[in-house]
PDB file of N, CA and C in Angstrom:
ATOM      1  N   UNK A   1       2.743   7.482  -5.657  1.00  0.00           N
ATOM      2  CA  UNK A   1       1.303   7.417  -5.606  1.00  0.00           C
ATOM      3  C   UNK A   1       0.828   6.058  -6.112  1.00  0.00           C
ATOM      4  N   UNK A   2       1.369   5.451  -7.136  1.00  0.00           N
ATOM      5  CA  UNK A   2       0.716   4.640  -7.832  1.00  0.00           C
ATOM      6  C   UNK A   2       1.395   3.064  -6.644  1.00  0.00           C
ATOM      7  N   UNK A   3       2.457   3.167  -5.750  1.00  0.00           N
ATOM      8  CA  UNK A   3       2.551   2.557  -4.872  1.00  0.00           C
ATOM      9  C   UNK A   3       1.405   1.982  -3.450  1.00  0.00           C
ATOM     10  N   UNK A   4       1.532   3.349  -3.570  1.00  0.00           N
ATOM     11  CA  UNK A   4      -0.299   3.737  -2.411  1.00  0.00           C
ATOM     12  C   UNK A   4      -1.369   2.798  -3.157  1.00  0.00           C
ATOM     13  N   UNK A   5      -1.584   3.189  -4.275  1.00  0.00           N
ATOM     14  CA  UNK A   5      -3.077   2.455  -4.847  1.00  0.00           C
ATOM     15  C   UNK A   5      -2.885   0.860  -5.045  1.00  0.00           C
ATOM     16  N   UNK A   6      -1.313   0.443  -5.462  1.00  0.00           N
ATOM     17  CA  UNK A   6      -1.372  -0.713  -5.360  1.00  0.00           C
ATOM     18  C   UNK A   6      -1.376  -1.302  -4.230  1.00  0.00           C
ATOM     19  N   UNK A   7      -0.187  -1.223  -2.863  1.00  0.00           N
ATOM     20  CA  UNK A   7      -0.808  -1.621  -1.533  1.00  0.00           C
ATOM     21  C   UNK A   7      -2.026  -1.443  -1.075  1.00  0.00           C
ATOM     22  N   UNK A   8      -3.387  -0.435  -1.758  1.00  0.00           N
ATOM     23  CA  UNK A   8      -4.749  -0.827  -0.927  1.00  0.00           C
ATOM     24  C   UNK A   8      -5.016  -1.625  -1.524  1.00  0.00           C
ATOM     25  N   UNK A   9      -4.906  -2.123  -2.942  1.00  0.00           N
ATOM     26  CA  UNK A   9      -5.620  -3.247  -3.377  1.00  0.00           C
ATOM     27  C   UNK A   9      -4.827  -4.413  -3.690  1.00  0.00           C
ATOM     28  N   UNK A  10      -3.983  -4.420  -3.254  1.00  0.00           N
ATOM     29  CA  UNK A  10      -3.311  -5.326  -2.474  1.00  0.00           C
ATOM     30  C   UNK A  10      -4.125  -6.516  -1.888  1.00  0.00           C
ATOM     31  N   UNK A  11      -4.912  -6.402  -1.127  1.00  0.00           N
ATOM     32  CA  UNK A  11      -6.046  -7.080  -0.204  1.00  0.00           C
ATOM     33  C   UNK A  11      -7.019  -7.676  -1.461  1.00  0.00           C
ATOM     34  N   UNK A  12      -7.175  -7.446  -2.459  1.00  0.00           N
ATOM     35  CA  UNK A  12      -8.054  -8.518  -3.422  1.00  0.00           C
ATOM     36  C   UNK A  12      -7.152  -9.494  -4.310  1.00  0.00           C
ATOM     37  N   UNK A  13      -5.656  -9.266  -4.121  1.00  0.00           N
ATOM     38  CA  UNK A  13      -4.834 -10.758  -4.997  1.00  0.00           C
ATOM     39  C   UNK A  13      -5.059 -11.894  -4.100  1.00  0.00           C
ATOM     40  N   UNK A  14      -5.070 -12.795  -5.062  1.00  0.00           N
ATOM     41  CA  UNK A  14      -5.157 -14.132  -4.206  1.00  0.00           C
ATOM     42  C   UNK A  14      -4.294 -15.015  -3.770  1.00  0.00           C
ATOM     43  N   UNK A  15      -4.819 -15.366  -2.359  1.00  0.00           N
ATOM     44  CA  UNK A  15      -4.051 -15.459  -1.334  1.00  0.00           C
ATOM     45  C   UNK A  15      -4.203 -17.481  -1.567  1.00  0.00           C
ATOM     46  N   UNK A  16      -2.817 -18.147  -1.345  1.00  0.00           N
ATOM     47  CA  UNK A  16      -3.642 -19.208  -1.136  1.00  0.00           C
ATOM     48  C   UNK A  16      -4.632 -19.823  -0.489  1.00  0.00           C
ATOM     49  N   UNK A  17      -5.303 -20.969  -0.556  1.00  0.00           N
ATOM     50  CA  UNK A  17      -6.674 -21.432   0.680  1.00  0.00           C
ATOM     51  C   UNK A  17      -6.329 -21.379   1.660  1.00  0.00           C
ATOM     52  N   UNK A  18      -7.166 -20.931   2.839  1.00  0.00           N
ATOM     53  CA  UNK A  18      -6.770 -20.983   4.118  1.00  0.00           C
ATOM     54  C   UNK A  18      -5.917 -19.829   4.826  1.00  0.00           C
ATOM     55  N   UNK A  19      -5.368 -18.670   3.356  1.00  0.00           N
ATOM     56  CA  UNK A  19      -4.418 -18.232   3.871  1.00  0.00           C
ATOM     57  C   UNK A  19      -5.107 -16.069   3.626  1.00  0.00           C
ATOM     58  N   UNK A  20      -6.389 -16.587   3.644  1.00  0.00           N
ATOM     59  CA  UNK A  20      -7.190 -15.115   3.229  1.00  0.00           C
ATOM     60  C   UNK A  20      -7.154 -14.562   4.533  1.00  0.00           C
ATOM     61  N   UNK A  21      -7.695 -12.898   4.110  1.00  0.00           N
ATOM     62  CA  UNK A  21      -8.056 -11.951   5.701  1.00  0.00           C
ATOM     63  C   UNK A  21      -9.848 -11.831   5.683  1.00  0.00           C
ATOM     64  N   UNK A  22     -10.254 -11.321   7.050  1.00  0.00           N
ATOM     65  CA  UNK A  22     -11.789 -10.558   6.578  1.00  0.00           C
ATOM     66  C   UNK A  22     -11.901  -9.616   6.085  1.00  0.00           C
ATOM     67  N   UNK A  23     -13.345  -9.265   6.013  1.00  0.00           N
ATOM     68  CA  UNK A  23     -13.166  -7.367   5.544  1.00  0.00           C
ATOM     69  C   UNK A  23     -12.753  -6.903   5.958  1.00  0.00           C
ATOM     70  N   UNK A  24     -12.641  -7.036   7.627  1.00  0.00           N
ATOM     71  CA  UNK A  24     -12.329  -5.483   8.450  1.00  0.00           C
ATOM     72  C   UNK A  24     -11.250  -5.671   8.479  1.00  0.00           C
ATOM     73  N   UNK A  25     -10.412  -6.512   8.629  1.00  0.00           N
ATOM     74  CA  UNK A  25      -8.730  -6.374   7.903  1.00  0.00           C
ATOM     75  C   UNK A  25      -8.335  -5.986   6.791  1.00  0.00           C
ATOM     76  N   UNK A  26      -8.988  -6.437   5.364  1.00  0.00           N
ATOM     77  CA  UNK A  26      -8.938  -6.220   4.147  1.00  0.00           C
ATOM     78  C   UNK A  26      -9.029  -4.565   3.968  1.00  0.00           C
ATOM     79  N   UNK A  27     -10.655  -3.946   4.765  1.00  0.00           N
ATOM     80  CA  UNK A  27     -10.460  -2.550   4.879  1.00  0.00           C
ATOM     81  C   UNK A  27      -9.385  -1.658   5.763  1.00  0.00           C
ATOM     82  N   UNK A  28      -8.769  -1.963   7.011  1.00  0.00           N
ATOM     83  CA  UNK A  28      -7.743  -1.416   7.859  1.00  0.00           C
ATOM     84  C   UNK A  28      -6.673  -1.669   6.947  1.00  0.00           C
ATOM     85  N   UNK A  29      -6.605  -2.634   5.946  1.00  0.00           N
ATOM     86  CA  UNK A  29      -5.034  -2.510   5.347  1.00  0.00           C
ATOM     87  C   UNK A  29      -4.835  -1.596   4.353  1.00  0.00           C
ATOM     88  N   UNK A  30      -6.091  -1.183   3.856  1.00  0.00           N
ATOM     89  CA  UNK A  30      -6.200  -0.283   2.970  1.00  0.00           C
ATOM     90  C   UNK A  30      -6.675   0.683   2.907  1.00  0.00           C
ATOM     91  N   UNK A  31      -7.462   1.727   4.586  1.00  0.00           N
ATOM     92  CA  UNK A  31      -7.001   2.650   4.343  1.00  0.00           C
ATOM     93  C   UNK A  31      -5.871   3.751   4.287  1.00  0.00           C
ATOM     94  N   UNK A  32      -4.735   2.864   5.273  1.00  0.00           N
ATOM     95  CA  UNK A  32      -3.454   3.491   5.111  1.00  0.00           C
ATOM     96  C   UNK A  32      -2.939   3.819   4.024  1.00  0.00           C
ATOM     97  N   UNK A  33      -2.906   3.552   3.008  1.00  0.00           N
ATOM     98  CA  UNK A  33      -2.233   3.544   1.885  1.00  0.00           C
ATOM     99  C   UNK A  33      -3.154   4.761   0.756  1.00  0.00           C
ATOM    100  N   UNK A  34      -4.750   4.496   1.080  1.00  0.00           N
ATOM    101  CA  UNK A  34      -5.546   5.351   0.472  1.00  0.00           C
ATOM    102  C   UNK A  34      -4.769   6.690   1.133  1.00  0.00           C
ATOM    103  N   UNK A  35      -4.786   6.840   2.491  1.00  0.00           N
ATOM    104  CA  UNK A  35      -5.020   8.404   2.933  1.00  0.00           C
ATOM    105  C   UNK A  35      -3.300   8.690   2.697  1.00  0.00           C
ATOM    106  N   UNK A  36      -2.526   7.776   2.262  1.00  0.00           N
ATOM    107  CA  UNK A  36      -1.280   8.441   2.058  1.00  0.00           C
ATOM    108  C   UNK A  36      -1.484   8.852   0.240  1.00  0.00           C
ATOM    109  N   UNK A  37      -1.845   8.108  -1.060  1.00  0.00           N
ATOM    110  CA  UNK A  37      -2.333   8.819  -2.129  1.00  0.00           C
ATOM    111  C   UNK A  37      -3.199   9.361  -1.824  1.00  0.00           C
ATOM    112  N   UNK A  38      -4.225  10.156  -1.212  1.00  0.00           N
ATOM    113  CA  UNK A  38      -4.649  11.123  -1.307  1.00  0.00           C
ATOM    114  C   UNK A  38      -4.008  13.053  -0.332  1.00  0.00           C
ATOM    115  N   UNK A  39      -3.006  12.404   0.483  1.00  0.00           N
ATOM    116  CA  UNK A  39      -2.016  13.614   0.527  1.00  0.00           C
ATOM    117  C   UNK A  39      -0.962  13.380  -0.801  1.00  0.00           C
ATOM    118  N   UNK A  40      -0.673  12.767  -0.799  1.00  0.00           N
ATOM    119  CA  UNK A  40       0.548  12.957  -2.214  1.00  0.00           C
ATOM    120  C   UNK A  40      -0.088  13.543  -3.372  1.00  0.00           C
ATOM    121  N   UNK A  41      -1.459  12.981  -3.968  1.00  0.00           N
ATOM    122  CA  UNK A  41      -2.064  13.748  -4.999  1.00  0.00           C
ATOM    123  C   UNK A  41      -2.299  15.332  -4.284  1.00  0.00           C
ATOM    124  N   UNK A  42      -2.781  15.772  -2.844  1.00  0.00           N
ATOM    125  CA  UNK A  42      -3.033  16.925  -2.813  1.00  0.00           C
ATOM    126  C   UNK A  42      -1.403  17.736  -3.517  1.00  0.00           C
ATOM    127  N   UNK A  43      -0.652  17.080  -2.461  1.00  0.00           N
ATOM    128  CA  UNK A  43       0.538  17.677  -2.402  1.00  0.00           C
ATOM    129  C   UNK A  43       0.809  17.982  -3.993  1.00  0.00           C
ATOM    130  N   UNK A  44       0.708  17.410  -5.037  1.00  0.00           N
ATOM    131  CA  UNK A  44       1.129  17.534  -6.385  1.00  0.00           C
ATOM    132  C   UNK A  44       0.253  18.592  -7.060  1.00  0.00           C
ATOM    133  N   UNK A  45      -1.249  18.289  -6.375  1.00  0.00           N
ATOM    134  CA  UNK A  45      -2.212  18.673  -7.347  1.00  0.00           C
ATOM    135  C   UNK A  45      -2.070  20.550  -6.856  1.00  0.00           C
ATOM    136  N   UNK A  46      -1.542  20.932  -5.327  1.00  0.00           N
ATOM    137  CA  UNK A  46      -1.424  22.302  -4.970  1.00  0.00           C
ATOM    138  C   UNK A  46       0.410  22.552  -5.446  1.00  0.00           C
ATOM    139  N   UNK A  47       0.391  21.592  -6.162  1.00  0.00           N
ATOM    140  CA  UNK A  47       2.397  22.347  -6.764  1.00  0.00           C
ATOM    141  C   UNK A  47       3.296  22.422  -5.694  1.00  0.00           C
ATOM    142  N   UNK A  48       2.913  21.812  -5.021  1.00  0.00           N
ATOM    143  CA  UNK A  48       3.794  21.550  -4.042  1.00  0.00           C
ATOM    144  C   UNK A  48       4.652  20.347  -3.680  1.00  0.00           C
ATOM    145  N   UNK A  49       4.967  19.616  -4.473  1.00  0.00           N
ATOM    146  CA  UNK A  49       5.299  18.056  -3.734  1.00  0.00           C
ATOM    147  C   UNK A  49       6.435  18.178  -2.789  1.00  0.00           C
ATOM    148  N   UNK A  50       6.517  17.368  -1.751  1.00  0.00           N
ATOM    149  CA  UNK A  50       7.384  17.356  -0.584  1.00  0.00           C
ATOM    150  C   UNK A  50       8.203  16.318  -1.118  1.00  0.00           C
ATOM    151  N   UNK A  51       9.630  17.011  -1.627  1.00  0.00           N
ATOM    152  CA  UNK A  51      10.327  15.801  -1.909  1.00  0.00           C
ATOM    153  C   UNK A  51      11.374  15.242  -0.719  1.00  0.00           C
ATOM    154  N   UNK A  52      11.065  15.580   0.829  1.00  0.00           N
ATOM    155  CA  UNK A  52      11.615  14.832   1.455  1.00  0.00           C
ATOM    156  C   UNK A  52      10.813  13.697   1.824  1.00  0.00           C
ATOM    157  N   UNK A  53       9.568  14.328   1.609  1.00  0.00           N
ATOM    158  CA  UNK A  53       8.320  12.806   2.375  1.00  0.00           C
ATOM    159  C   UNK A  53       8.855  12.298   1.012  1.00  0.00           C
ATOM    160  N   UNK A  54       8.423  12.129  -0.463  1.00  0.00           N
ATOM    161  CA  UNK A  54       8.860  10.961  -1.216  1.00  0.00           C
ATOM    162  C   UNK A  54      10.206  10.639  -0.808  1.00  0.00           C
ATOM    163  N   UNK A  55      11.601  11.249  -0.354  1.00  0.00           N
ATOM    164  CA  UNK A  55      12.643  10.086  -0.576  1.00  0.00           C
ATOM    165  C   UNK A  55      12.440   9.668   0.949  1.00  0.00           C
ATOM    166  N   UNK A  56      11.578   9.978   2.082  1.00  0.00           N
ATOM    167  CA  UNK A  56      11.248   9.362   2.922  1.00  0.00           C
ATOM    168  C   UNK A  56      10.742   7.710   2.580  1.00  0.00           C
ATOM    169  N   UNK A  57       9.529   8.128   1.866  1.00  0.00           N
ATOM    170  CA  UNK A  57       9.226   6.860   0.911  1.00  0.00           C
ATOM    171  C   UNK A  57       9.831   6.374   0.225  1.00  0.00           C
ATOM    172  N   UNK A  58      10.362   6.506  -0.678  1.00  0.00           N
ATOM    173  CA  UNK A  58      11.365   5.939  -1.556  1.00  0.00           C
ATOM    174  C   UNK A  58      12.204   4.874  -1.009  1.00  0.00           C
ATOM    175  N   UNK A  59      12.683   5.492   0.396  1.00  0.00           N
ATOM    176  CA  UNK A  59      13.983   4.605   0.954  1.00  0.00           C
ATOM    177  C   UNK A  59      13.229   3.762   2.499  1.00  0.00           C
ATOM    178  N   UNK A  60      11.839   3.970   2.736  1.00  0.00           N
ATOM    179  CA  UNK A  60      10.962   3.248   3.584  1.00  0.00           C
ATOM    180  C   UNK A  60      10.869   2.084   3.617  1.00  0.00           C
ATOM    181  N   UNK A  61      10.209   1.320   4.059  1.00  0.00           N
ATOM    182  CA  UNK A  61       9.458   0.147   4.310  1.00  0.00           C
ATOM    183  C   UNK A  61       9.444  -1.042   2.809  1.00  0.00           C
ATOM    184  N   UNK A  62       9.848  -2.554   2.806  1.00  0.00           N
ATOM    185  CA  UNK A  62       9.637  -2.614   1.575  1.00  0.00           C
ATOM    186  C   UNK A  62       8.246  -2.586   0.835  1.00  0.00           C
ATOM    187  N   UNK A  63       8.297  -3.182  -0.623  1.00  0.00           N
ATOM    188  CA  UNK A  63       7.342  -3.006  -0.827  1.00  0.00           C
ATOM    189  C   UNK A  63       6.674  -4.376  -0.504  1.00  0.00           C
ATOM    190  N   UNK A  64       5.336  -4.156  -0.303  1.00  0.00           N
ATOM    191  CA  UNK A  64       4.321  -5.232   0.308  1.00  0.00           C
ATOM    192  C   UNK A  64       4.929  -6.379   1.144  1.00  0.00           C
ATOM    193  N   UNK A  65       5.279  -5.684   2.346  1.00  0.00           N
ATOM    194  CA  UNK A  65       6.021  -6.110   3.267  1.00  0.00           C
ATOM    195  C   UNK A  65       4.868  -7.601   3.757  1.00  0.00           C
ATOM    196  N   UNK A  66       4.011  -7.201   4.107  1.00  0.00           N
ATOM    197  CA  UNK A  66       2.950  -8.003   4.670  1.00  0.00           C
ATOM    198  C   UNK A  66       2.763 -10.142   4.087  1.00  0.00           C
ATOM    199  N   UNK A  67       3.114  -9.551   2.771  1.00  0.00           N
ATOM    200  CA  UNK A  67       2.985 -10.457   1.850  1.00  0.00           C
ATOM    201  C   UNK A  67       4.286 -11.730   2.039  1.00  0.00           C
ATOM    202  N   UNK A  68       3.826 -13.093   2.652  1.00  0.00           N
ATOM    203  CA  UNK A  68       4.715 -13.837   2.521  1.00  0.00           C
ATOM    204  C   UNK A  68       4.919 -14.907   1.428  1.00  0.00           C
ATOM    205  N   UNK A  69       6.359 -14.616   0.819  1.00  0.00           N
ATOM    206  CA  UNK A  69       6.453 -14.776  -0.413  1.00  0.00           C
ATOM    207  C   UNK A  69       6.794 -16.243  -0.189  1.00  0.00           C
ATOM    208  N   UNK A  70       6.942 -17.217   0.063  1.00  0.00           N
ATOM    209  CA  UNK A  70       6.890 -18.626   0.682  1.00  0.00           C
ATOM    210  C   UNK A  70       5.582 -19.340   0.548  1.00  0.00           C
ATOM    211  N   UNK A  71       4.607 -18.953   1.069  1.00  0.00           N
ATOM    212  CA  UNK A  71       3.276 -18.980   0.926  1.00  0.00           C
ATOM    213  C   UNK A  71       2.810 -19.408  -0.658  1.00  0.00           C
ATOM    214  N   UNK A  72       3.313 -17.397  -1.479  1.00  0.00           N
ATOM    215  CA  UNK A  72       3.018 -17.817  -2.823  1.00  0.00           C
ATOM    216  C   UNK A  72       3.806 -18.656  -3.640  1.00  0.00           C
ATOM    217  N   UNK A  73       4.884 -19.055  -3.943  1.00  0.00           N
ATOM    218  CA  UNK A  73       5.040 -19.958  -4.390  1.00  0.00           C
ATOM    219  C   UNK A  73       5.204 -21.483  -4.127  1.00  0.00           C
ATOM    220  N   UNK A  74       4.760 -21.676  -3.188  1.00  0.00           N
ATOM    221  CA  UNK A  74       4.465 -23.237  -2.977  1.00  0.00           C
ATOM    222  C   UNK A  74       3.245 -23.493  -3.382  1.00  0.00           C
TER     223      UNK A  74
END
């Protein structure tokens, strides 16, 4: 969960000059990540957690794939 909340806000670290999104990107990147913590909190909050969707996640996509790490440190 706390993965989810950091990829939506994700979209407000800073990006170098030149190298920002708009809103309506900034918002499309983040509601994916919202509507996946808000099934995982349901899923927990009804005692249920699906522990194949987490090691689905777990072993998924990296983290903040989007992000080119070249960029930030130069």
């Amino acid at each position: 969960m706390t993965r989810s909340l950091l990829r939506a806000q994700q979209v407000h670290w800073s990006l170098p000059p030149g190298h920002g999104i708009d809103a309506d990107t900034g918002l499309q990147r983040a509601l994916a990540p919202l509507d996946r913590f808000c099934e995982l909190a349901g899923l927990l909050l009804a005692g249920r957690p699906d522990r194949r969707l987490l090691n689905d996640l777990d072993h998924g996509r990296a983290y903040l794939p989007e992000i080119d790490l070249e960029l930030l440190t130069g």
